[in-house]
Protein backbone atom coordinates (compact mmCIF):
# COMPACT_ATOMS: atom_id res chain seq x y z
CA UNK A 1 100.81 -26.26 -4.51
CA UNK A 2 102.07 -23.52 -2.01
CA UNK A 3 99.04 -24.30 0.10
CA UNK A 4 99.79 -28.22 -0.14
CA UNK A 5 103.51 -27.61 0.94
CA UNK A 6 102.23 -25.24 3.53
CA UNK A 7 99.82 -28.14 4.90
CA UNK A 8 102.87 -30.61 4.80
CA UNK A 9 105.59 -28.17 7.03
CA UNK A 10 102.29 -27.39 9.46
CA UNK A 11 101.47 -31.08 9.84
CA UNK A 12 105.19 -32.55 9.83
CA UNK A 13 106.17 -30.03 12.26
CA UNK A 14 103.32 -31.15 14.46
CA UNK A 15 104.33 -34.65 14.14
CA UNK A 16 107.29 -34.37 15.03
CA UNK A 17 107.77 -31.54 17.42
CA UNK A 18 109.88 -32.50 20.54
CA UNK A 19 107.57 -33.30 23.97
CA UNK A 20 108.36 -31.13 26.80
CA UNK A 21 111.12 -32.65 28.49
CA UNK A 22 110.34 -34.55 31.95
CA UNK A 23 111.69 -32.84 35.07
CA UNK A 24 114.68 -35.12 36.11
CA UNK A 25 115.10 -35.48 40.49
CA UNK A 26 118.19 -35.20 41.88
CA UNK A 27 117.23 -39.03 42.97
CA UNK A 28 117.07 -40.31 38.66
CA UNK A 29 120.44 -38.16 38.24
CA UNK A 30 122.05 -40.08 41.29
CA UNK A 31 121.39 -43.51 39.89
CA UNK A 32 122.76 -42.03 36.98
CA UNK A 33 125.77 -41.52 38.60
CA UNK A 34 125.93 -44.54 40.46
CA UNK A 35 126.08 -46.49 37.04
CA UNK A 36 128.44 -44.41 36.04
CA UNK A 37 130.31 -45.06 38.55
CA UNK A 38 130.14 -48.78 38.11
CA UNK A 39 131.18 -48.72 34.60
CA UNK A 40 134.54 -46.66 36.07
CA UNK A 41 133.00 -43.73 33.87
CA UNK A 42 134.35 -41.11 35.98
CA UNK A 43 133.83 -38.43 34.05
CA UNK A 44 130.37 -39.00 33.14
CA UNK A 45 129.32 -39.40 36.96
CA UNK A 46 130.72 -36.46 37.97
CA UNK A 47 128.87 -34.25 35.38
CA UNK A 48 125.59 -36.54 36.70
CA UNK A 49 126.45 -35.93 40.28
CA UNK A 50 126.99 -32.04 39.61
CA UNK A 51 123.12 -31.84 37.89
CA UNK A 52 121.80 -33.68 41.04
CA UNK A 53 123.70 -31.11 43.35
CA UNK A 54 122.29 -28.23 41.45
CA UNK A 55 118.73 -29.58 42.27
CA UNK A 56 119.35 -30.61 46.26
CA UNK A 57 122.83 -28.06 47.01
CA UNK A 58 122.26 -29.00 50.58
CA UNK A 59 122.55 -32.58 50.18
CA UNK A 60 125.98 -33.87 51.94
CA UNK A 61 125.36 -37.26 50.35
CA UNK A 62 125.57 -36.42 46.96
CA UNK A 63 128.76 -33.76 47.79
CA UNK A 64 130.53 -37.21 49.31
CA UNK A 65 130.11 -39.03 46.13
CA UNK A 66 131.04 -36.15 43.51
CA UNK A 67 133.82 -35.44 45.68
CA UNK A 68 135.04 -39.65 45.74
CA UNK A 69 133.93 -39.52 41.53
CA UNK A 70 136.68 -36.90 41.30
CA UNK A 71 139.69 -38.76 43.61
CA UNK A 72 138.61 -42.07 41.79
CA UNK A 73 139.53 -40.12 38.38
CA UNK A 74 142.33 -38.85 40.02
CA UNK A 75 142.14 -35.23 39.44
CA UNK A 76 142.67 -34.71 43.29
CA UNK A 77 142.93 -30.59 43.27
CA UNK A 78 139.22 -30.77 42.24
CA UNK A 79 138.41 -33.72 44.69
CA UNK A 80 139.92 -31.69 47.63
CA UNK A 81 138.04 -28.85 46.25
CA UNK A 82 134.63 -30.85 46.55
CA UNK A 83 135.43 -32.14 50.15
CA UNK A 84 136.00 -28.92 51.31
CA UNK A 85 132.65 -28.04 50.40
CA UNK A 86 131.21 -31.03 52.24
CA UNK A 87 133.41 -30.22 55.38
CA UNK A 88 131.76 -26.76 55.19
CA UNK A 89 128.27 -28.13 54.72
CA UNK A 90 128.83 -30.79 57.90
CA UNK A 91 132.28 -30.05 59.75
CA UNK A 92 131.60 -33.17 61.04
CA UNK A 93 131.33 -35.72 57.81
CA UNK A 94 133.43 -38.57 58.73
CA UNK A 95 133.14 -39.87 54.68
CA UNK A 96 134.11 -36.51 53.58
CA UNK A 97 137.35 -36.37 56.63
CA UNK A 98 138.62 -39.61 55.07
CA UNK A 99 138.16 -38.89 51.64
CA UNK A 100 140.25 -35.48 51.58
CA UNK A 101 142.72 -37.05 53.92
CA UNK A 102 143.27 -40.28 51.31
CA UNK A 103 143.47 -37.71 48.39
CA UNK A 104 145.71 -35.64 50.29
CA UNK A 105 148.04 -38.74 50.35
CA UNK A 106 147.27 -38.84 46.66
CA UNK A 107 149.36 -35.91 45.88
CA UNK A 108 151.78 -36.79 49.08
CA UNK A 109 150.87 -34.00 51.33
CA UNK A 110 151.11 -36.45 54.64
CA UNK A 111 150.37 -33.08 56.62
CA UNK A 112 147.21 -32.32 55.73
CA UNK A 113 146.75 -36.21 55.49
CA UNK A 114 147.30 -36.73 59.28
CA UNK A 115 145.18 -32.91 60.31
CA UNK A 116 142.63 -34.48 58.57
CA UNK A 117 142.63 -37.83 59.80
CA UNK A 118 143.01 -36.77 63.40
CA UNK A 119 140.59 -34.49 62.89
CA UNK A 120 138.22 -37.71 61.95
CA UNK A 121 139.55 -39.17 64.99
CA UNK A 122 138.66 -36.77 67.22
CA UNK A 123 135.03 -36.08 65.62
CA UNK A 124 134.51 -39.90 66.02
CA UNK A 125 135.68 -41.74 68.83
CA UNK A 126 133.73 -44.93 68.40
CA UNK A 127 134.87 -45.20 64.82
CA UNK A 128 137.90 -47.33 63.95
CA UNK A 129 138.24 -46.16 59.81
CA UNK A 130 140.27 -42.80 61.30
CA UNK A 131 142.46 -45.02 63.47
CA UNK A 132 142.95 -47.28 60.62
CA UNK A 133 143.75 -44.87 58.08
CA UNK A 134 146.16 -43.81 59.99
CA UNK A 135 147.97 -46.79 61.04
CA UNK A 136 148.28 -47.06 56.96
CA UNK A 137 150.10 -43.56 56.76
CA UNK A 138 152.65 -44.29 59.51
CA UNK A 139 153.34 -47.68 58.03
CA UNK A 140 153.48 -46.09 54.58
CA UNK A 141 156.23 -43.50 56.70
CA UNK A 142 158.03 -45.53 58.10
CA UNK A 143 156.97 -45.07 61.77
CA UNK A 144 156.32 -48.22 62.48
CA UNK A 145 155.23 -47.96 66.87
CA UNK A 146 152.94 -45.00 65.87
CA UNK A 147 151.12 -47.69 63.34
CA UNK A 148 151.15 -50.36 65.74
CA UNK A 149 149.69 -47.77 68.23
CA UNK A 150 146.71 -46.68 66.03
CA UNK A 151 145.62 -50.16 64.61
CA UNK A 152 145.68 -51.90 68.22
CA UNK A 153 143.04 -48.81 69.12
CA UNK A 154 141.16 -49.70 65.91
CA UNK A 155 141.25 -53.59 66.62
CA UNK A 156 139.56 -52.33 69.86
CA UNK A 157 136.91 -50.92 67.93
CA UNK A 158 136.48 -53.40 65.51
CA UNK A 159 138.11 -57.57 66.90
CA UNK A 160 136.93 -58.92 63.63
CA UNK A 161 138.53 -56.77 61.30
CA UNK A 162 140.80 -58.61 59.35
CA UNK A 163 142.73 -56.15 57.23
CA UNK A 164 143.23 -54.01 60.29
CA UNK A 165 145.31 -57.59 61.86
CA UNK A 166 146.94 -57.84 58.63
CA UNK A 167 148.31 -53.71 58.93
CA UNK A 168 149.30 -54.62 62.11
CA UNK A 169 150.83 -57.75 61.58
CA UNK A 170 152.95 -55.89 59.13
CA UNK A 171 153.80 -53.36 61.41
CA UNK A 172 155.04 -55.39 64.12
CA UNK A 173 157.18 -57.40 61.43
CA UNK A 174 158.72 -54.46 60.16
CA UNK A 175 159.35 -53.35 63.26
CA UNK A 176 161.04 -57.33 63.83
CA UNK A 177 158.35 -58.31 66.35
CA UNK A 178 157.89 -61.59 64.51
CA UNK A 179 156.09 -63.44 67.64
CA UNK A 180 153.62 -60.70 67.21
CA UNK A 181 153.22 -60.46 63.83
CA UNK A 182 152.63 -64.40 63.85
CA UNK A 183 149.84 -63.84 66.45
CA UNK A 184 148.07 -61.03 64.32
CA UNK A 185 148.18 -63.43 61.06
CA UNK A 186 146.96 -66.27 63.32
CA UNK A 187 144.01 -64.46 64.14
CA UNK A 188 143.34 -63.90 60.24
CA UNK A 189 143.65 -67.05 59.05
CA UNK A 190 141.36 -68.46 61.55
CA UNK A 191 138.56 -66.11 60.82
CA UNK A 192 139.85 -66.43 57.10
CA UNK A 193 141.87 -69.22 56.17
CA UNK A 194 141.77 -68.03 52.04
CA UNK A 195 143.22 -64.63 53.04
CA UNK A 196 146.03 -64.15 50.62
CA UNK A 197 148.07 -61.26 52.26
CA UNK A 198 148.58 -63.45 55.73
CA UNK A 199 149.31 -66.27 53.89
CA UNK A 200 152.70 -64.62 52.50
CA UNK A 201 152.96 -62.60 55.25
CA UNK A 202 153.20 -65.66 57.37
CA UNK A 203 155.26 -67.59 54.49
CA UNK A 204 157.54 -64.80 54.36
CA UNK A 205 158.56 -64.96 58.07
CA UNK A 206 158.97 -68.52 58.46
CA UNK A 207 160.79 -68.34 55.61
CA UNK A 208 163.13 -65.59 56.76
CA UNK A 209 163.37 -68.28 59.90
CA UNK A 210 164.58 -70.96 57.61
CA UNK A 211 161.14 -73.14 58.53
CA UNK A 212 159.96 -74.36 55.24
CA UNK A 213 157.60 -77.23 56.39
CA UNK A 214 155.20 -74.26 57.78
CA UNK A 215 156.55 -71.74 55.05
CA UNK A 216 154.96 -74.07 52.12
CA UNK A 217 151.59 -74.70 52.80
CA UNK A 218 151.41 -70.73 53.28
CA UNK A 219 153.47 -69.42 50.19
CA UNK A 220 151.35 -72.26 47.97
CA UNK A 221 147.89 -70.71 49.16
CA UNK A 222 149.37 -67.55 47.91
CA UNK A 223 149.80 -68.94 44.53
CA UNK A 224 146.56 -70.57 43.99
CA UNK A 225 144.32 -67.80 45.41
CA UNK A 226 146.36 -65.36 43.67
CA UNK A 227 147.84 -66.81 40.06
CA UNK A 228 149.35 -63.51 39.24
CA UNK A 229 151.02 -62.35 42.15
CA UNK A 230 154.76 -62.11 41.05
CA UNK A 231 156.12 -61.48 44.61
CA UNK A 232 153.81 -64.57 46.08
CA UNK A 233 155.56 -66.88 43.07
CA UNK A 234 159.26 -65.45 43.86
CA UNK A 235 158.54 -66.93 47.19
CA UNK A 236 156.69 -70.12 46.82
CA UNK A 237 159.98 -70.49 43.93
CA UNK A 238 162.71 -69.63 46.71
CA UNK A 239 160.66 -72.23 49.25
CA UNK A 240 160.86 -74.64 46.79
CA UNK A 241 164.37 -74.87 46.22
CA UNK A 242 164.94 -75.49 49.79
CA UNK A 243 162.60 -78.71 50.44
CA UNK A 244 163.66 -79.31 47.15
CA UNK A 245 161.49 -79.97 44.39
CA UNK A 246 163.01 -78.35 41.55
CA UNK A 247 160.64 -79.76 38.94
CA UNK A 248 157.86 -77.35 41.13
CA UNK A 249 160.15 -74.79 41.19
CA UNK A 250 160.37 -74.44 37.66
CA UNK A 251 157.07 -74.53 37.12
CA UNK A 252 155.89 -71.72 39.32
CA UNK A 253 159.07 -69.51 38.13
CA UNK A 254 159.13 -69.82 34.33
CA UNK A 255 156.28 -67.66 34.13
CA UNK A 256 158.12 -65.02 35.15
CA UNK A 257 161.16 -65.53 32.60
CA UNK A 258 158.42 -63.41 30.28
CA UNK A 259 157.56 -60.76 32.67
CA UNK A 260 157.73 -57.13 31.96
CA UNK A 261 159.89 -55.25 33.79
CA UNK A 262 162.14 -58.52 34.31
CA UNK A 263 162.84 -60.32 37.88
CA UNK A 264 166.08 -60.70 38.11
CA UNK A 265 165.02 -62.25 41.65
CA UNK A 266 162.63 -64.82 39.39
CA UNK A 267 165.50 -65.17 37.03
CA UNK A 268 168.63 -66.13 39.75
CA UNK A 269 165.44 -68.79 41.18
CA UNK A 270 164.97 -70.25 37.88
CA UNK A 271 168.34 -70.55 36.62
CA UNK A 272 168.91 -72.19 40.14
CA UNK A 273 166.07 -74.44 39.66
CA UNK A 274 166.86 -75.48 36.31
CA UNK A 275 170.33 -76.56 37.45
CA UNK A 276 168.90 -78.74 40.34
CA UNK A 277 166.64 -80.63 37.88
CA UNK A 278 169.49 -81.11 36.22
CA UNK A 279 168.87 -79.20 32.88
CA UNK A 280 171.99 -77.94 32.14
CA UNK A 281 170.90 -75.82 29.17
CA UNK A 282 168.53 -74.11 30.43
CA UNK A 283 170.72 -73.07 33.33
CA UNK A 284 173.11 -71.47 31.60
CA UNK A 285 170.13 -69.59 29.27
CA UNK A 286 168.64 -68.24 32.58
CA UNK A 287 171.56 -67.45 34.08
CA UNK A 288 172.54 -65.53 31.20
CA UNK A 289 169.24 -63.68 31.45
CA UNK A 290 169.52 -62.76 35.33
CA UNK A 291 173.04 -61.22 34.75
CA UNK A 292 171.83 -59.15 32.06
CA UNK A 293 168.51 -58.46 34.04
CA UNK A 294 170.90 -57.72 36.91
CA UNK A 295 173.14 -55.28 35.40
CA UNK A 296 170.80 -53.25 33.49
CA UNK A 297 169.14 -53.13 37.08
CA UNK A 298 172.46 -52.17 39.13
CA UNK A 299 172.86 -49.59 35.95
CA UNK A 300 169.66 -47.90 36.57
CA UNK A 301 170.40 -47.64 40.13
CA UNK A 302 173.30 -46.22 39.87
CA UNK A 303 172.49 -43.74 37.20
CA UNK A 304 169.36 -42.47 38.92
CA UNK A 305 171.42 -42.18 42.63
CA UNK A 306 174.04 -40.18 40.16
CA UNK A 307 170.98 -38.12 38.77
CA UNK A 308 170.00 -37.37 42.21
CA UNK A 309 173.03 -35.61 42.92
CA UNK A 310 173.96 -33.99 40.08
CA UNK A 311 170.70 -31.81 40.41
CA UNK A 312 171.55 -30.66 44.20
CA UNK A 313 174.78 -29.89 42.93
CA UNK A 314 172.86 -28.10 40.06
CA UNK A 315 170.47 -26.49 42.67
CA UNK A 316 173.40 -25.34 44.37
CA UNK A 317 174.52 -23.62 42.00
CA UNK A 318 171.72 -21.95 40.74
CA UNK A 319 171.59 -20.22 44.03
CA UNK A 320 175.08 -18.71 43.55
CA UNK A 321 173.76 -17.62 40.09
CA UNK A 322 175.91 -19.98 38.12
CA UNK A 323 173.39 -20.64 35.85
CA UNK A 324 175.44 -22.00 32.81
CA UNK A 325 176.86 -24.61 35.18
CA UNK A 326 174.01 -25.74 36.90
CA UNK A 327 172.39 -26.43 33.19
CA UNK A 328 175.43 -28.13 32.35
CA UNK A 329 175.33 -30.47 35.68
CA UNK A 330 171.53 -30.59 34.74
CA UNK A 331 171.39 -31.94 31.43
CA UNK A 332 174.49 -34.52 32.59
CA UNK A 333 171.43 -35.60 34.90
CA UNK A 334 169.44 -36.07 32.54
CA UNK A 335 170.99 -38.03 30.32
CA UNK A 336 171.39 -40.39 33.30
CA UNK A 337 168.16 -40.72 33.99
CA UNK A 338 165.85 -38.86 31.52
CA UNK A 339 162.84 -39.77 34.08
CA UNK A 340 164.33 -37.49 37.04
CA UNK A 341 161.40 -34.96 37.43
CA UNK A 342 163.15 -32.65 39.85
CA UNK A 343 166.22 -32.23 36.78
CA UNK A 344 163.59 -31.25 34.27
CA UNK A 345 161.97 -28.57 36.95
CA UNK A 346 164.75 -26.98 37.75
CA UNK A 347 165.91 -26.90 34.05
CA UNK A 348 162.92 -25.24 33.28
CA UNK A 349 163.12 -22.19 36.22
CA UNK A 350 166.87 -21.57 34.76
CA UNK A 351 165.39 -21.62 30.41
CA UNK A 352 162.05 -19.42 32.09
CA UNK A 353 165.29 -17.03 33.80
CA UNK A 354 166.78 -16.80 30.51
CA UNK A 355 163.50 -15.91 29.11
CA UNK A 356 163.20 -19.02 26.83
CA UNK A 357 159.62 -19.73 27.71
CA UNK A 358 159.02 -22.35 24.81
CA UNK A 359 161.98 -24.55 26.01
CA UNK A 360 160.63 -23.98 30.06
CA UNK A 361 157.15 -25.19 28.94
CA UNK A 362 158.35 -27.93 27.15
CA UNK A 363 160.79 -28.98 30.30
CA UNK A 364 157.82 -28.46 33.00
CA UNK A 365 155.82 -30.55 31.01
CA UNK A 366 157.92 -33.39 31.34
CA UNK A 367 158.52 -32.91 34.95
CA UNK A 368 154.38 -33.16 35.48
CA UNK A 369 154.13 -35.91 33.11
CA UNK A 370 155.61 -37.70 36.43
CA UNK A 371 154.21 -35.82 39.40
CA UNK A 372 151.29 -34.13 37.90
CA UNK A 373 150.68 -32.48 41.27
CA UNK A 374 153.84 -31.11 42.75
CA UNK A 375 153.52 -27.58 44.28
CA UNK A 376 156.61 -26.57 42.95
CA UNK A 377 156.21 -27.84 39.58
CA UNK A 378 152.74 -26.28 39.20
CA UNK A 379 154.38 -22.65 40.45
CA UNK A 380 156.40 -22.98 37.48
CA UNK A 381 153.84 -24.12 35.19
CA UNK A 382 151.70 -20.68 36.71
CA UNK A 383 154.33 -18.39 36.18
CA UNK A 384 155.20 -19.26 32.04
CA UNK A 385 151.29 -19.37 31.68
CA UNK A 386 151.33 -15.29 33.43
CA UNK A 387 154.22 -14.50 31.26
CA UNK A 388 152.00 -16.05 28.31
CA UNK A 389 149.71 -13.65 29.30
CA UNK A 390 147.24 -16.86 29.76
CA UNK A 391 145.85 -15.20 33.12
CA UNK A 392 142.91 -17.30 33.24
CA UNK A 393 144.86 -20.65 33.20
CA UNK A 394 147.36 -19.64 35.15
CA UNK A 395 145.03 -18.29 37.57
CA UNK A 396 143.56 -22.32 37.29
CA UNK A 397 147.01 -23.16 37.86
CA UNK A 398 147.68 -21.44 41.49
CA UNK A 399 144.44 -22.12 42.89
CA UNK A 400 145.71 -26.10 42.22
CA UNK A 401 148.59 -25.42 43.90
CA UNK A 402 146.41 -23.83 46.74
CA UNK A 403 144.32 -26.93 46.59
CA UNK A 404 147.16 -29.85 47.09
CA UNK A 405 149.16 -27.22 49.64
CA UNK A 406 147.10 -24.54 51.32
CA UNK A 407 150.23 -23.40 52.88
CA UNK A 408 151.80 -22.47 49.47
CA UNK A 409 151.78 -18.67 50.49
CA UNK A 410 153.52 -18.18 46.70
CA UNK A 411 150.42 -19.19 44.91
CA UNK A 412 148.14 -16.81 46.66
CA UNK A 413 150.76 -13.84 45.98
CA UNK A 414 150.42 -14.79 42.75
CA UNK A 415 146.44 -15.64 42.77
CA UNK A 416 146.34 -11.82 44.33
CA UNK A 417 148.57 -10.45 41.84
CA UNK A 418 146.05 -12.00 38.64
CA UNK A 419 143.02 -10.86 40.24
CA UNK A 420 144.49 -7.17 40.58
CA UNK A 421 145.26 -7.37 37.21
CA UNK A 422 141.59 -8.74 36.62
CA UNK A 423 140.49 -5.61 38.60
CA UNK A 424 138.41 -7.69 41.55
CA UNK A 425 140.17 -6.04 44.51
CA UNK A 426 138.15 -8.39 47.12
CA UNK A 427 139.53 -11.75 45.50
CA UNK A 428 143.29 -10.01 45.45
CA UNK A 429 142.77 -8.34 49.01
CA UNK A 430 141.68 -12.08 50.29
CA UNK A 431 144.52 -13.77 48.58
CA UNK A 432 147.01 -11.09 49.75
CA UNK A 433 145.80 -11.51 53.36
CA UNK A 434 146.19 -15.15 53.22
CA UNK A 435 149.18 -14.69 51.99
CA UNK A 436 150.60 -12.17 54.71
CA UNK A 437 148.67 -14.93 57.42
CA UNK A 438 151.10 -17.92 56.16
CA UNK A 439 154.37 -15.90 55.54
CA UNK A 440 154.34 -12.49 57.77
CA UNK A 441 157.79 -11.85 57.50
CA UNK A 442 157.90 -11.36 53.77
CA UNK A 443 157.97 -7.38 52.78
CA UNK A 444 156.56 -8.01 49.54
CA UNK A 445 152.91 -9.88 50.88
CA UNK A 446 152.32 -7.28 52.83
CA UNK A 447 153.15 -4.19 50.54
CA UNK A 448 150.71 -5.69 48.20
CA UNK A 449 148.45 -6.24 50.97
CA UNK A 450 149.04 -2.63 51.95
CA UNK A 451 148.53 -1.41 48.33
CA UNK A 452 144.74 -3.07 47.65
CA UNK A 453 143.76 -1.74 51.03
């Protein structure tokens, strides 16, 4: 029987013992990815794209993609993080220029965004993606002639670029340059006559110029290539009203009397509408609606201005040491507006002063629920983590901050200060020298500097 049960495990175990596993190519593991990547796995294709790297460490290509895997997921520290490594690989990698530029915007550092882009413009003259990109930033900043500068240059490179024409169109109306805004969407639409975002461009300024016979035919193209655009039915709505046909009106506005967040914009149009048509009732329902819409909107605004500056008064007065009254002016913020980010930081430096490190985590944490990225927030976040004794992920924590801000000269002081502890003088030394290289006035970076030396 022992034999027998001997025989069995011997032949069982033969059966069914594993084949050697098949070498995988860095080429299988980058298809991987790519699915991955089309199924918006992010995750997954990272982890795929890191296996392929280990195989071919030397391969740009597959650097670009982990690094745009990691921005599409949105953990931008670690997508800057990857780029860099490209950008050491090839200085020269346009994709990889671009890429940390856009996820520099990600976490709002419009510095590094524009180094990076002009960088991309200088490394490649004949491309128009750097000038582009850029034209997007200033327009995103406000500075509208710098745009309009940087997308002509790009429409140089590139005459049949349509979204280019539409930034610039955009531009130039901003700026109030209608006639040239109208010649940029002209362009479009001839080249593409279903192109959404000139159609309400264009329907926007004719409307603004009181021309509804040409504002119509644009704002309705809007609206049937684009169903769901609120903003493109607000205006096809206010168009409406003017020719009239109220009956249309109403029936490309009362989707909106659903929406969530309400339109009190939609709201005023469809009470207005409902009134021309003569429905009396259903006036005075909207109406109703858009001044409740209205005032919980002119409520929130005001509250969140109010917000705004009760914490400068706050940070004010944490300067002069007045702590108890700058958490009193603090908390008064918040209850105006518990989403004010900045009010919950700078609650949590005065509970982590008082030593009250559960209440500072808990406050920090609600302040990075909203900007998950924010230098400042993240120093905080490091320094209750090193009073936590949690070295290692507050370590993780200032070498983020490094990564969104390399000119956060704090976070290396403090990265120097962990690794000391950690007893790996040539990681403190380095972060103590860069340090001392962004700030070399302060005393303290270069004592420590002076001490690991």
């Amino acid at each position: 029987m022992f034999l027998g049960l001997l025989l069995f495990l011997h032949v069982t175990g033969f059966v069914q013992a594993p084949s050697r596993p098949k070498a995988v190519s860095a080429t299988e593991l980058e298809k991987l990815a790519q699915e991955s990547v089309a199924e918006k796995d992010w995750e997954t294709a990272a982890d795929e794209f890191r296996r392929a790297i280990e195989i071919e460490p030397r391969n740009a290509r597959l650097r670009v993609e982990l690094s745009e895997a990691l921005s599409a997921a949105q953990d931008f520290p670690a997508a800057i993080a990857a780029f860099n490594d490209v950008l050491r690989l090839d200085p020269r990698n346009e994709a990889a220029e671009l890429g940390i530029a856009e996820a520099y915007r990600s976490v709002f550092n419009y510095e590094e965004t524009r180094k990076f882009l002009d960088r991309a413009k200088q490394d490649h003259p004949s491309s128009a993606a750097p000038r582009i990109a850029l034209g997007r930033l200033e327009i995103e900043l406000q500075h509208y002639d710098r745009a309009i500068e940087e997308l002509q240059s790009a429409i140089k490179l590139v005459p049949r670029d349509v979204g280019a024409r539409n930034d610039l169109a955009a531009a130039y109306q901003a700026k109030g340059d209608l006639p040239q805004a109208l010649e940029q969407l002209e362009t479009v639409l001839a080249r593409d006559n279903s192109n959404a975002f000139a159609h309400f461009l264009r329907a926007q300024i004719y409307a603004d110029k009181d021309d509804s016979e040409r504002a119509l035919p644009d704002a309705q193209a809007v609206v049937v290539a684009q169903p769901g655009n609120i903003r493109g039915r607000i205006l096809l709505g206010k168009i409406l009203l003017r020719v009239p046909n109220c009956s249309r009106a109403i029936e490309i506005l009362r989707p909106l009397e659903k929406a969530s967040p309400r339109e009190s914009d939609a709201l005023f149009l469809l009470a207005r509408a409902y009134q021309c048509a003569g429905d009396g009732a259903s006036a005075q329902r909207v109406t109703a609606e858009f001044e409740q819409s209205s005032k919980a909107d002119r409520a929130a605004n005001e509250n969140s201005t109010q917000a705004g500056h009760l914490v400068h008064e706050a940070n004010d007065l944490a300067i002069k040491n007045q702590f108890p009254q700058a958490m009193d002016l603090l908390n008064q913020a918040l209850e105006k507006d518990p989403t004010n980010s900045d009010a919950h930081a700078q609650l949590a430096k005065l509970q982590f002063s008082k030593g009250d490190l559960a209440k500072a985590a808990e406050s920090i944490q609600k302040a990075l629920a909203a900007r998950p990225y924010n230098p400042d927030y993240l120093y905080v976040w490091g320094k209750i983590l090193e009073k936590e004794n949690r070295t290692d992920e507050a370590l993780q924590t200032f070498e983020k901050i490094t990564q969104v801000n390399p000119n956060e000269s704090d976070a290396y002081f403090e990265i120097g200060t962990i690794q000391q502890q950690k007893g790996d003088r040539k990681q403190a030394q380095q972060a103590y020298k860069k340090a001392v290289e962004l700030s070399p006035d302060d005393p303290d970076y270069r004592k420590a500097l002076e001490s690991i030396k």
